[in-house]
N, C-alpha and C. Protein backbone atom coordinates (compact mmCIF):
# COMPACT_ATOMS: atom_id res chain seq x y z
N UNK A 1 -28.79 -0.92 -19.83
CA UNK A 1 -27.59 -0.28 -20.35
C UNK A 1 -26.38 -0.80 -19.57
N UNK A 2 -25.18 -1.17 -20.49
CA UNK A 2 -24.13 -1.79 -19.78
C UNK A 2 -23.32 -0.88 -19.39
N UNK A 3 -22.96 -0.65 -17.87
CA UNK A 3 -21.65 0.34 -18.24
C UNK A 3 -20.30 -0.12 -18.29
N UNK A 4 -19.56 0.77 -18.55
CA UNK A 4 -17.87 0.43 -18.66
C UNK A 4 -17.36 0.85 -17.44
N UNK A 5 -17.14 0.57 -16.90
CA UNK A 5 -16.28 0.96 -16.04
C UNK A 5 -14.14 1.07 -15.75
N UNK A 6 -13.43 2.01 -15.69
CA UNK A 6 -12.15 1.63 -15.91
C UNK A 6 -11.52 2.06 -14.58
N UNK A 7 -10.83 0.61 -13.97
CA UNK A 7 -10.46 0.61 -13.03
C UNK A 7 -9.48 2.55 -12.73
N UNK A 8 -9.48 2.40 -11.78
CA UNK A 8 -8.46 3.76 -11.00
C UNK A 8 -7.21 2.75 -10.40
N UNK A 9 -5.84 3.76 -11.24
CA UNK A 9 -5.12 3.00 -10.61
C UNK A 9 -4.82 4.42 -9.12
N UNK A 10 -4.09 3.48 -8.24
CA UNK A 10 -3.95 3.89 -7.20
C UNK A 10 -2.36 4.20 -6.54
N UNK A 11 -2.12 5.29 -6.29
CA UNK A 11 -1.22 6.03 -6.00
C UNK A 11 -1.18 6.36 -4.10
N UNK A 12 -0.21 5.75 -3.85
CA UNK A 12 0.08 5.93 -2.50
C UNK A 12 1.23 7.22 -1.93
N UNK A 13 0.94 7.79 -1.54
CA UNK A 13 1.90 8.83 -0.99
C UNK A 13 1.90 8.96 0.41
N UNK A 14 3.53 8.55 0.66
CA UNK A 14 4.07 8.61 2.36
C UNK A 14 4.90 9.65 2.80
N UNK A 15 4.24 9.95 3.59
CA UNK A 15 5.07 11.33 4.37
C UNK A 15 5.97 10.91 5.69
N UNK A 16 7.21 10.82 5.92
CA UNK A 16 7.77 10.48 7.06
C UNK A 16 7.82 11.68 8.23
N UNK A 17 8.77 11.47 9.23
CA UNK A 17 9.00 12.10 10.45
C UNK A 17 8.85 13.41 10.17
N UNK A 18 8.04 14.23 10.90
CA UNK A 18 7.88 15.33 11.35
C UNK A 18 7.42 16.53 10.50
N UNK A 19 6.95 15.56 9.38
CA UNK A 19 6.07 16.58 7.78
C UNK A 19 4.81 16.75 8.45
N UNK A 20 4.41 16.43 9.26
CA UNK A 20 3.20 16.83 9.63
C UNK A 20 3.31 18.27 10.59
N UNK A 21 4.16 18.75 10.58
CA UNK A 21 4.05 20.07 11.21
C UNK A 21 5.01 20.91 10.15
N UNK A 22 4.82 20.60 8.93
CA UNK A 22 5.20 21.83 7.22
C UNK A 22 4.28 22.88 7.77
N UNK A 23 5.12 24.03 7.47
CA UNK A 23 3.84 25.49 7.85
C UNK A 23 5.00 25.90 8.98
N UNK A 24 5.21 24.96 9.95
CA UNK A 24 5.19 25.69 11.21
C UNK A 24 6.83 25.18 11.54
N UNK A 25 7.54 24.42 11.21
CA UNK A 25 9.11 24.02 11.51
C UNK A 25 9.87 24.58 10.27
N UNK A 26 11.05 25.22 10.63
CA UNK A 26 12.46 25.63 9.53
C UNK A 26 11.48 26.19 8.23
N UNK A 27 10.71 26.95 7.91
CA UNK A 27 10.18 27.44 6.83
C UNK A 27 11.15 27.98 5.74
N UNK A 28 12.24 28.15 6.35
CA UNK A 28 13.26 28.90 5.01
C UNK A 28 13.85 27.63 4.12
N UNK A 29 13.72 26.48 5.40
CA UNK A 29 13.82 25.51 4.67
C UNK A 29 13.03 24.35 3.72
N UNK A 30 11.75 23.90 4.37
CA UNK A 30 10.61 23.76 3.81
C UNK A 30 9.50 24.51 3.36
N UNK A 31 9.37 25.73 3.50
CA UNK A 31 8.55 26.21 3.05
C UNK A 31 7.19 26.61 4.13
N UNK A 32 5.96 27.68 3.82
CA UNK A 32 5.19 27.54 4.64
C UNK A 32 4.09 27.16 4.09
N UNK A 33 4.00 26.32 3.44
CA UNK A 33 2.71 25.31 2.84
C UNK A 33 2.13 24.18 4.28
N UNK A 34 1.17 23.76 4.64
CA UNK A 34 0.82 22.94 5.44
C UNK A 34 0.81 21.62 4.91
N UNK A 35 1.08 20.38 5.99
CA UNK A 35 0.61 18.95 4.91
C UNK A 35 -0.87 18.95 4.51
N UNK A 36 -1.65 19.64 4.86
CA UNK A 36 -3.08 19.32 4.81
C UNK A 36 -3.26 20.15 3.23
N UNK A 37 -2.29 21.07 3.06
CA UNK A 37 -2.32 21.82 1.74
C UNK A 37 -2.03 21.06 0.39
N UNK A 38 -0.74 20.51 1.00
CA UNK A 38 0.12 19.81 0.05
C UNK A 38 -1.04 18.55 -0.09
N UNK A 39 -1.31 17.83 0.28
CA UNK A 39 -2.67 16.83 0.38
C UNK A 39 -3.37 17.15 -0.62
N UNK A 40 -4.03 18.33 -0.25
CA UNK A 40 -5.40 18.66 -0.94
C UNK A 40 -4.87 18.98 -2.45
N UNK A 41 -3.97 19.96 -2.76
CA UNK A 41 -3.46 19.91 -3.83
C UNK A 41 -3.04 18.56 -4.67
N UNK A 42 -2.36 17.67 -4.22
CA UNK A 42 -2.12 16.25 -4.76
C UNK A 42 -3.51 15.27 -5.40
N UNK A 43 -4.11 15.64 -4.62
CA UNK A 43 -5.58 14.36 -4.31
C UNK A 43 -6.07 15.57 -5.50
N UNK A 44 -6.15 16.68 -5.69
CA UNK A 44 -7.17 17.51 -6.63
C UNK A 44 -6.36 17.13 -8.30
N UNK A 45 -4.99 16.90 -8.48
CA UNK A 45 -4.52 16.45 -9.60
C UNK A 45 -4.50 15.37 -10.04
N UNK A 46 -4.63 14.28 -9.09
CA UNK A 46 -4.61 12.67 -9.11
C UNK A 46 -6.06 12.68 -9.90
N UNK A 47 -7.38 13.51 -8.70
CA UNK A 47 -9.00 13.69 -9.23
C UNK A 47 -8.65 13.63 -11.08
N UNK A 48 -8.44 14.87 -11.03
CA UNK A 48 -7.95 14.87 -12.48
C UNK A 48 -7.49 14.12 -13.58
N UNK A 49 -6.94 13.34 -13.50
CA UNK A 49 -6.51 12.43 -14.08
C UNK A 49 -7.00 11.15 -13.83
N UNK A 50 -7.92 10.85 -13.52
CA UNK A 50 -8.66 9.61 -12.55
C UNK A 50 -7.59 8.72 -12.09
N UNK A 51 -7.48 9.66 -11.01
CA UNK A 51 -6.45 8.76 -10.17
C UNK A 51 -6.40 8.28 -8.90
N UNK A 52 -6.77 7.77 -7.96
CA UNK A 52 -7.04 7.49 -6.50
C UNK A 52 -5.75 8.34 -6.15
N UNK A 53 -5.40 8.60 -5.20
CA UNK A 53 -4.65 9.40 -3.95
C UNK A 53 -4.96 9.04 -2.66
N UNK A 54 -3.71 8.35 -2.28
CA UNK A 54 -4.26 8.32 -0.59
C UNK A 54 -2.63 8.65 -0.08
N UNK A 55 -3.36 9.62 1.02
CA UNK A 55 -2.06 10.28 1.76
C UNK A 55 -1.95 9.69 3.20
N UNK A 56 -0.56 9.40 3.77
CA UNK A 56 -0.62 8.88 4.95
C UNK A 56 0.93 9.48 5.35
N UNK A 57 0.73 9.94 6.59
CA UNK A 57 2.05 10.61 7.40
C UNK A 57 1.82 10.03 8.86
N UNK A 58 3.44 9.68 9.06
CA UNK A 58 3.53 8.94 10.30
C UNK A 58 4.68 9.40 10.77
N UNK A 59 5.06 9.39 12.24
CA UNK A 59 6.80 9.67 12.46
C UNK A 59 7.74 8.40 12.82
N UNK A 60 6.51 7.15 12.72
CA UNK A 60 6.83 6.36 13.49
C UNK A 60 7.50 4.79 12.39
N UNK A 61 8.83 4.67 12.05
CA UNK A 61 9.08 3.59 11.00
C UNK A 61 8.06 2.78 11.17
N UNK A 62 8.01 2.10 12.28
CA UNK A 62 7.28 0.88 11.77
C UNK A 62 5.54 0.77 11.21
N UNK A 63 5.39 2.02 11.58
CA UNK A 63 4.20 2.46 10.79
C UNK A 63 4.24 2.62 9.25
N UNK A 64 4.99 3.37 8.76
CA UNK A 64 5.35 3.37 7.65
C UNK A 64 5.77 1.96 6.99
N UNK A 65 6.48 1.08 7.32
CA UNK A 65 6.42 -0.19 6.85
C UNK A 65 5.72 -0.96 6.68
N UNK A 66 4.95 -0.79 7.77
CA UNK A 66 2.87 -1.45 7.81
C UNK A 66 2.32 -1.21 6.48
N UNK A 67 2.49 0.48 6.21
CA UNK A 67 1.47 0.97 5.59
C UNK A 67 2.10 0.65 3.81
N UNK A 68 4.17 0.39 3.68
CA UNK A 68 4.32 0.19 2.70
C UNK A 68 3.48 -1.41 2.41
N UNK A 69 4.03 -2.09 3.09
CA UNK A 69 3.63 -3.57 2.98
C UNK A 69 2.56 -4.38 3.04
N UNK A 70 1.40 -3.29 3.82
CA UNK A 70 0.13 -4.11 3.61
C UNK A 70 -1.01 -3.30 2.90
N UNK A 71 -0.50 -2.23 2.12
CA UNK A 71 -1.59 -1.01 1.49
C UNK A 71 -1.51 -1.66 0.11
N UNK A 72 -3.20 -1.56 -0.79
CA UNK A 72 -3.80 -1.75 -1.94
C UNK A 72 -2.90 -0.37 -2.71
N UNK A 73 -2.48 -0.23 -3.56
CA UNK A 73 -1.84 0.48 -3.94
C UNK A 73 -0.82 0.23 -5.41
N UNK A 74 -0.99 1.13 -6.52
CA UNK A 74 -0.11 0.62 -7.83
C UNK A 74 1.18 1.10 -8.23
N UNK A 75 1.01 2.17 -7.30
CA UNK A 75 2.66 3.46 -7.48
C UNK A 75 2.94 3.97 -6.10
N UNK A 76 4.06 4.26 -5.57
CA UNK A 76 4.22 4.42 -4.12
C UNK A 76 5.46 5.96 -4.48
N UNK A 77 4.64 7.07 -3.72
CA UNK A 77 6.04 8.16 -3.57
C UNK A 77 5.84 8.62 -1.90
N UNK A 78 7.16 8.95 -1.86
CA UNK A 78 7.78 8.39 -0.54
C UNK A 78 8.94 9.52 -0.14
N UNK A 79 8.40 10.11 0.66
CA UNK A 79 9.40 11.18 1.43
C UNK A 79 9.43 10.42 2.51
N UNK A 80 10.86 9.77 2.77
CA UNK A 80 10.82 9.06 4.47
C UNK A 80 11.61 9.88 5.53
N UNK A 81 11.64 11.23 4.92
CA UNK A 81 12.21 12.35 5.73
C UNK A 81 13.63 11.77 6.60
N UNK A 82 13.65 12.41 7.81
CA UNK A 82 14.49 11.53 8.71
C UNK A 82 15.32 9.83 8.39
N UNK A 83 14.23 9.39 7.92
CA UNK A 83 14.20 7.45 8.15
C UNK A 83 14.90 7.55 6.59
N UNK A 84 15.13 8.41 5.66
CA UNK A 84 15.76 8.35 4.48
C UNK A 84 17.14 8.02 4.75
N UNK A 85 17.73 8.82 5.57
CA UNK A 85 19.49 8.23 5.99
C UNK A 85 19.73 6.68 7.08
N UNK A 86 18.42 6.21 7.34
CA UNK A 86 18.89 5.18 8.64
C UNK A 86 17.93 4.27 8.46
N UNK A 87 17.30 3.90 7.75
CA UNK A 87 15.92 2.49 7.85
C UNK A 87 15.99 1.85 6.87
N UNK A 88 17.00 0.50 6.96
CA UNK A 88 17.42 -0.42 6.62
C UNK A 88 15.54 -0.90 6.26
N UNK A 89 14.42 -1.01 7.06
CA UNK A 89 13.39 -1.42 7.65
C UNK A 89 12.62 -1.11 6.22
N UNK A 90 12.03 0.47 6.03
CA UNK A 90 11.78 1.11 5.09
C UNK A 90 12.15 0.51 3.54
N UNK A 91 14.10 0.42 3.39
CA UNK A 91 13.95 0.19 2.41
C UNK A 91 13.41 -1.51 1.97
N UNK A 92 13.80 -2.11 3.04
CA UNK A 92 13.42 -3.28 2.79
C UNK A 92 12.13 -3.70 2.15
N UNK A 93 10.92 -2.72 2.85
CA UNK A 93 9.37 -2.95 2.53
C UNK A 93 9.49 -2.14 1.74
N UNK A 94 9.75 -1.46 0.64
CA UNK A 94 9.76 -1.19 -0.86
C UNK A 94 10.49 -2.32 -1.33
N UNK A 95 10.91 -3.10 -1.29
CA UNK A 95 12.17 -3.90 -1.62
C UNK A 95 10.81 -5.08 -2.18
N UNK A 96 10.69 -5.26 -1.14
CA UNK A 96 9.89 -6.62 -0.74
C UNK A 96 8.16 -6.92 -1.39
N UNK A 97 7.82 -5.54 -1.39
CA UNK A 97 6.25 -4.90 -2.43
C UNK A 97 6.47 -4.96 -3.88
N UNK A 98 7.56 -4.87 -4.28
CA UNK A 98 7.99 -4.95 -6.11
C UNK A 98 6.78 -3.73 -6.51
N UNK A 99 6.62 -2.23 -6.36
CA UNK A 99 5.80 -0.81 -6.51
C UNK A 99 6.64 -0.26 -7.28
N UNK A 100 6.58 0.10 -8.43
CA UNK A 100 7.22 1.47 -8.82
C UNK A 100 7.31 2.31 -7.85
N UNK A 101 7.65 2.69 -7.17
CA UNK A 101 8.47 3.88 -6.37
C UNK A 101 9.29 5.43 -6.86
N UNK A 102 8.90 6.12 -5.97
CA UNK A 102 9.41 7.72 -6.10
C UNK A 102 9.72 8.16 -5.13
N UNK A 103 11.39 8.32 -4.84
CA UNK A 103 11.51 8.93 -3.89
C UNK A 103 11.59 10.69 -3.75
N UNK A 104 10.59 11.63 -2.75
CA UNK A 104 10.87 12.95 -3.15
C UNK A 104 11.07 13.59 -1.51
N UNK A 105 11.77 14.75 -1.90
CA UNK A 105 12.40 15.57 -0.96
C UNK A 105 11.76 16.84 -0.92
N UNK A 106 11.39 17.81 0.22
CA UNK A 106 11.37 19.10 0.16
C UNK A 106 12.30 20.09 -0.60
N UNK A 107 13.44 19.75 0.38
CA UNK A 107 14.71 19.96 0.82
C UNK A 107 15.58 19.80 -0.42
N UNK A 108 16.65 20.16 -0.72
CA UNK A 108 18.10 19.32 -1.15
C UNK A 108 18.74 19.03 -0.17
N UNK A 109 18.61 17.78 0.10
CA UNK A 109 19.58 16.60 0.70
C UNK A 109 20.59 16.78 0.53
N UNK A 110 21.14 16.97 -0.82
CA UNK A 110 22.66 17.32 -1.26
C UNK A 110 23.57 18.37 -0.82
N UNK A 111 22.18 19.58 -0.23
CA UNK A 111 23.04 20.57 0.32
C UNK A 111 23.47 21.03 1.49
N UNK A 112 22.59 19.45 2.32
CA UNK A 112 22.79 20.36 3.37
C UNK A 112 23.92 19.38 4.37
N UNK A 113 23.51 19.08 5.50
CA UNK A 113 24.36 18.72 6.53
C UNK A 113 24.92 17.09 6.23
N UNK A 114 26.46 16.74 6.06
CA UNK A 114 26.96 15.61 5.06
C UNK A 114 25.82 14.35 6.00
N UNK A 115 25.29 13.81 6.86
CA UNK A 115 24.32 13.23 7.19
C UNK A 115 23.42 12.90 6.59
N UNK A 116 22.75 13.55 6.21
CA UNK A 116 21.72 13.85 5.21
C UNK A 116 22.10 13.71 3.50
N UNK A 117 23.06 13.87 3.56
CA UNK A 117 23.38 13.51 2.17
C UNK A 117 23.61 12.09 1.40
N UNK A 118 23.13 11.21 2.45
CA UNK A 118 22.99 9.63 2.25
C UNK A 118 21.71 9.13 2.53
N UNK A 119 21.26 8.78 0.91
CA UNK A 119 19.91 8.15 0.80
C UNK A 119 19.44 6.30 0.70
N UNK A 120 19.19 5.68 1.37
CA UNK A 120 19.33 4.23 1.78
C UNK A 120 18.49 3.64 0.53
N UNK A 121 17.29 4.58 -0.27
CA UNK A 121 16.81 4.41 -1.09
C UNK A 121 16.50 4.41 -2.51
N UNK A 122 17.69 5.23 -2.75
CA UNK A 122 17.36 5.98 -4.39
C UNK A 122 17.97 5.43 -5.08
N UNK A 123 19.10 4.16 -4.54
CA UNK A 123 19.11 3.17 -5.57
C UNK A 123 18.78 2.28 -5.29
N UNK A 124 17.22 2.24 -5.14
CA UNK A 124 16.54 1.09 -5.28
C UNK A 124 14.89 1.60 -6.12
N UNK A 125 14.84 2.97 -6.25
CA UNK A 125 13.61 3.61 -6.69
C UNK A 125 13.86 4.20 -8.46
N UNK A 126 12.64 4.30 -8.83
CA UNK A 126 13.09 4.76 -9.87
C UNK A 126 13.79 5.73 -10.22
N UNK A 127 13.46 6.71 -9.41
CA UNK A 127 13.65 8.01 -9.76
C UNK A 127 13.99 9.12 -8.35
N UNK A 128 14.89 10.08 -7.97
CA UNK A 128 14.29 10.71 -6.81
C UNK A 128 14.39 12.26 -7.57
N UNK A 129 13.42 13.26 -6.72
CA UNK A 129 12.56 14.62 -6.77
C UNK A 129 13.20 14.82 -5.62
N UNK A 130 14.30 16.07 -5.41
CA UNK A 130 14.52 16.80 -4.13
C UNK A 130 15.03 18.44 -4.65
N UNK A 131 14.55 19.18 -3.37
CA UNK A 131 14.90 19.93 -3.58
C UNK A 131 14.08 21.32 -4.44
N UNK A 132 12.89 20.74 -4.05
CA UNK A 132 12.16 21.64 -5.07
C UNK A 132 10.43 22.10 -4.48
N UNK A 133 10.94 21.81 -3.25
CA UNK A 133 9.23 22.51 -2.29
C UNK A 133 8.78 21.62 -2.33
N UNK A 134 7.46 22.27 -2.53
CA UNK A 134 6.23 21.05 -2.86
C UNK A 134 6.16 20.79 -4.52
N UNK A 135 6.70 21.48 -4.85
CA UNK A 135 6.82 20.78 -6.45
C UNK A 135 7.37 19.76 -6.80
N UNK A 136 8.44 19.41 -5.33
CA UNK A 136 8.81 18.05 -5.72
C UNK A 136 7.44 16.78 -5.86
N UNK A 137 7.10 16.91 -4.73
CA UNK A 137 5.87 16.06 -5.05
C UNK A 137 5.26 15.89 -5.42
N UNK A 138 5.00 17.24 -6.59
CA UNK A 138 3.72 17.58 -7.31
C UNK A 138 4.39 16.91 -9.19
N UNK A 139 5.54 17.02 -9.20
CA UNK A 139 6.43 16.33 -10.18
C UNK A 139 6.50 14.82 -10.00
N UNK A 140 6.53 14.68 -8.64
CA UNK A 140 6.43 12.72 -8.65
C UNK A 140 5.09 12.18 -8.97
N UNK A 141 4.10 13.26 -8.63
CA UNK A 141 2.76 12.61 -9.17
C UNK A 141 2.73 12.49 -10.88
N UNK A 142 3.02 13.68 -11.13
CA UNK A 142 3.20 13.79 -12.67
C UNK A 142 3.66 12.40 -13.02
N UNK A 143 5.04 12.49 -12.68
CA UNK A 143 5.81 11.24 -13.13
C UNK A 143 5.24 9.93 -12.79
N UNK A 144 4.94 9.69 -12.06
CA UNK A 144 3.71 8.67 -11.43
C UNK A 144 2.39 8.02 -12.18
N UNK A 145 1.94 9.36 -12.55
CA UNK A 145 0.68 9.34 -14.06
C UNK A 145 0.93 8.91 -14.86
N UNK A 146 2.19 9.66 -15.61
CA UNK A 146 2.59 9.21 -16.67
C UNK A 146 3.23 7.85 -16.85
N UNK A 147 3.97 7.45 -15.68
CA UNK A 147 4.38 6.07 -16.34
C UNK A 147 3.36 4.84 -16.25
N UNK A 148 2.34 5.28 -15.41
CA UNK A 148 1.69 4.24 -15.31
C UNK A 148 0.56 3.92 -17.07
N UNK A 149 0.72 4.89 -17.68
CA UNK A 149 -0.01 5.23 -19.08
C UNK A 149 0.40 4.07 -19.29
């Protein structure tokens, strides 16, 4: 018996500076969801849709540039937290990968401190998600699925 097999496309999701402690920093502002939550939730909708999910959080740019530039991967969403207002570096390795890209936010960026209100990336991505919890991310996957149809 022959089988069919249909490739999984693969969805990369990057967490920048200091998302690895969601739950426990500024909760009025992020929320008290954990990354290990937000994870498991993502990877259980991707399942769904036969979709690979791989999650990776770092605080460290040049990690994150590693992981844009040398990861197997067909769609890339991308909270670069912090490194969103200052990493020339970052945007470059989206630049340089040619990924559909999503940039998403916890937060609104827009509302808060004028610093923060400058994104090095979102005109260079398709699309950005801020401002909306973890639903932002849970909307970039969506959007993610779907365009890859």
């Amino acid at each position: 018996m022959k089988r069919s097999w249909k490739k999984k496309n693969k969805i990369l999701v990057i967490h920048g500076p200091n998302l690895h402690i969601l739950g426990k920093r500024e909760k009025n502002i992020y929320g008290d969801f954990t990354i290990s939550e937000l994870n498991l939730e993502l990877k259980k909708i991707a399942h769904q849709h036969n979709y690979i999910l791989e999650t990776f959080q770092s605080n460290s740019e040049g990690e994150i540039v590693e992981k844009i530039s040398n990861s197997n991967y067909d769609f890339l969403i991308i909270n670069p937290a912090a490194y969103t207002h200052t990493s020339v570096a970052i945007r470059d390795a989206i630049l340089s990968v040619e990924k559909p890209t999503i940039e998403v936010h916890i937060s609104n960026i827009y509302k808060r401190e004028e610093f923060r209100r400058k994104s090095l990336i979102s005109d260079i991505v398709l699309g950005t998600i801020t401002g909306l919890g973890k639903l932002s991310y849970i909307l970039a996957l969506y959007a993610a699925i779907k365009l890859q149809k």
